[in-house]
N, C-alpha and C. Protein backbone atom coordinates (compact mmCIF):
# COMPACT_ATOMS: atom_id res chain seq x y z
N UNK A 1 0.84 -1.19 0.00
CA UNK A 1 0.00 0.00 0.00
C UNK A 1 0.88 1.25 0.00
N UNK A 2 0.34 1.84 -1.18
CA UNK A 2 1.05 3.06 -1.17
C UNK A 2 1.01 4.53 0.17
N UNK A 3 2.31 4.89 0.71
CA UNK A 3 2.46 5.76 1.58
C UNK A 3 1.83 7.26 1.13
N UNK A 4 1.32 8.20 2.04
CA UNK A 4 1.40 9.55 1.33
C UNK A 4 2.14 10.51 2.27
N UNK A 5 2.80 11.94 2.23
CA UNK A 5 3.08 12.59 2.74
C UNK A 5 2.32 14.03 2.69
N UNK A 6 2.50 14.60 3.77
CA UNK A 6 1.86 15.89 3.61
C UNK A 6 2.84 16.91 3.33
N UNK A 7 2.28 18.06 2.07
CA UNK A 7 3.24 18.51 1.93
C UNK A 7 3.51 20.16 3.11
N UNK A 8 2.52 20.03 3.81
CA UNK A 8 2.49 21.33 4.63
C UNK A 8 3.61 20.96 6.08
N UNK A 9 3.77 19.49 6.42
CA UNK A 9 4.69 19.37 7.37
C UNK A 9 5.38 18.11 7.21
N UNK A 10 5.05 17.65 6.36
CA UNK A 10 6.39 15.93 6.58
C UNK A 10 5.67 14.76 7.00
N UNK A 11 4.08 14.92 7.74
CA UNK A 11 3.75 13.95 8.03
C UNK A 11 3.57 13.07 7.22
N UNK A 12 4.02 11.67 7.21
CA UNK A 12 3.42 10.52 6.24
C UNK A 12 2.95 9.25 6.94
N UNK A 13 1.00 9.36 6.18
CA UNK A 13 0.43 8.84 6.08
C UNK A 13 1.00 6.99 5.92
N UNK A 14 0.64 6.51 6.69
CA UNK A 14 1.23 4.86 6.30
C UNK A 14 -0.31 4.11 6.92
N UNK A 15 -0.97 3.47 5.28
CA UNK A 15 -1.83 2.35 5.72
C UNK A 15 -1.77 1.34 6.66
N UNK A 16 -0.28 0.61 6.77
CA UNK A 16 -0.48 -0.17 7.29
C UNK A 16 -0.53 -0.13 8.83
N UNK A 17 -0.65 1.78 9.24
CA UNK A 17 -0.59 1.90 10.87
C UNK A 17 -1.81 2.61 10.80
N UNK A 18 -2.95 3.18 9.72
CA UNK A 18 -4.05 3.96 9.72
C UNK A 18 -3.55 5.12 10.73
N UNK A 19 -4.97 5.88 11.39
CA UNK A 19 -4.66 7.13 11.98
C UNK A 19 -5.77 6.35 13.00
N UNK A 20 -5.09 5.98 14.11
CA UNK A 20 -5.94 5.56 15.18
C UNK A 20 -6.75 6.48 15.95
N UNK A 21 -6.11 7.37 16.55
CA UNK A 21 -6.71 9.00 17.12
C UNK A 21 -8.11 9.25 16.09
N UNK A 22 -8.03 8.99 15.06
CA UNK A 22 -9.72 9.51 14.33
C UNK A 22 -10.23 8.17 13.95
N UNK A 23 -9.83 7.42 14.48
CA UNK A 23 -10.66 6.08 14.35
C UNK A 23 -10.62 5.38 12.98
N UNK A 24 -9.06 5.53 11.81
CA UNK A 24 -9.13 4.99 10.78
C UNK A 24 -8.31 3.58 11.24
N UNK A 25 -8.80 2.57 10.79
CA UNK A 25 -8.45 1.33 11.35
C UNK A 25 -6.42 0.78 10.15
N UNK A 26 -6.17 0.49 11.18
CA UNK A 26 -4.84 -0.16 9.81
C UNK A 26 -5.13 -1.02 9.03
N UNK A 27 -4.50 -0.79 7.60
CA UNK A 27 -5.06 -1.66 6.51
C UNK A 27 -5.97 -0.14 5.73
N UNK A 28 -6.34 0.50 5.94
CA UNK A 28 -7.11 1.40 5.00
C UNK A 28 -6.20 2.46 4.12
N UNK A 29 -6.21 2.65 3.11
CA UNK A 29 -5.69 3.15 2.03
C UNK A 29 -5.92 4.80 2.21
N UNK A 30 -4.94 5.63 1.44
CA UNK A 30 -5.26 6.71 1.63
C UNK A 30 -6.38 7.12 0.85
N UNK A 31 -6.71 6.45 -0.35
CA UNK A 31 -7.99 6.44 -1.26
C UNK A 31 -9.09 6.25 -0.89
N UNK A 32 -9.04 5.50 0.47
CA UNK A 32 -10.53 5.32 1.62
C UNK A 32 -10.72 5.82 2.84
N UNK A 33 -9.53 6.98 2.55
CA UNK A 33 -9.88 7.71 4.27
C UNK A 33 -11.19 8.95 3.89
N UNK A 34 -11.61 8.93 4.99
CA UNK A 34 -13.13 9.73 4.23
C UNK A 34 -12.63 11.29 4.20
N UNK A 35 -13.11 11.89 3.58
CA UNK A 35 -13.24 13.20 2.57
C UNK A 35 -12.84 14.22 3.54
N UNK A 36 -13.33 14.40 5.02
CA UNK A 36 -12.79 15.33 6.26
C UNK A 36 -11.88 14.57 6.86
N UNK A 37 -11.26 13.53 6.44
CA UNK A 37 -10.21 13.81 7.03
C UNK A 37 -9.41 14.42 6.87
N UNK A 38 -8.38 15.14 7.98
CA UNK A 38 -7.31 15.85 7.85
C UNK A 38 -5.86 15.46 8.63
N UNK A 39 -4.47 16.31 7.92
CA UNK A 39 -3.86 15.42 8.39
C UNK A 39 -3.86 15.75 10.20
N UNK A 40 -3.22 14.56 10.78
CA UNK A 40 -2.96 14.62 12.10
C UNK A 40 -2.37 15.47 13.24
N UNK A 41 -1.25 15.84 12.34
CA UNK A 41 -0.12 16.43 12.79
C UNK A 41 -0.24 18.37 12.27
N UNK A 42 -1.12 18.50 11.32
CA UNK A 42 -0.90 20.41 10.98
C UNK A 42 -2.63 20.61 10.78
N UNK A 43 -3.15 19.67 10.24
CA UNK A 43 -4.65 20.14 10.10
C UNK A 43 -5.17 20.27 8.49
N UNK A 44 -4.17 20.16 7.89
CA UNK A 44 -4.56 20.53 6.31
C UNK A 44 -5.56 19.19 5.67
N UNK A 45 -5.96 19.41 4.89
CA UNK A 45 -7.04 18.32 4.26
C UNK A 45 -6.39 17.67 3.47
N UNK A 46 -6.41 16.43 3.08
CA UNK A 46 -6.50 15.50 1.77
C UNK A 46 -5.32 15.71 0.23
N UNK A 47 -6.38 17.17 0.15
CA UNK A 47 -5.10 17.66 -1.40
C UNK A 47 -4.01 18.02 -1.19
N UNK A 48 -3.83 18.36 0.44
CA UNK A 48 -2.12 18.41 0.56
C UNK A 48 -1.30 17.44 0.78
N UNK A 49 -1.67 16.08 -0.05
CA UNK A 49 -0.81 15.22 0.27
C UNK A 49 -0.44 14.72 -1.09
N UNK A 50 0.90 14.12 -1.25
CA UNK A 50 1.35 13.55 -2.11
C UNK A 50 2.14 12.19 -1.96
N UNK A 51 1.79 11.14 -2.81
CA UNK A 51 2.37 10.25 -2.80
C UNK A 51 3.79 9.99 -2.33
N UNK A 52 4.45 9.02 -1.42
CA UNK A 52 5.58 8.99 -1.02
C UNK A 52 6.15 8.43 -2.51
N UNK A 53 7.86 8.99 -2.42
CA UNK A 53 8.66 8.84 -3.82
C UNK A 53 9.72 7.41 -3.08
C-alpha cells in the first residue's frame, strides 16, 4: 500500500498503521480515508498530500 506525505509538514500517512486518534483502522488506504479527514499532525485536508517517492 502506497504511503502519502503531507506537503504542509512531513507527516506521512502509512496504511499499514491507519490514523488511530480519528478512528481509521490499519489496513485502510489513503484512497478510503473519508473526505474530512485531515492530516494529524498540521490540520490541512486530503489535497495536501502527495504520494511517497
Amino acid at each position: 500500500m502506497q504511503r502519502y506525505v503531507c506537503l504542509a509538514c512531513s507527516y506521512v500517512y502509512d496504511p499499514k498503521v491507519g490514523d488511530p486518534d480519528a478512528g481509521i483502522d490499519p489496513g485502510t488506504s489513503f484512497d478510503d480515508l473519508p473526505e474530512d479527514w485531515v492530516c494529524p499532525e498540521c490540520g490541512v485536508d486530503k489535497s495536501m498530500f502527495e504520494p511517497e517517492e
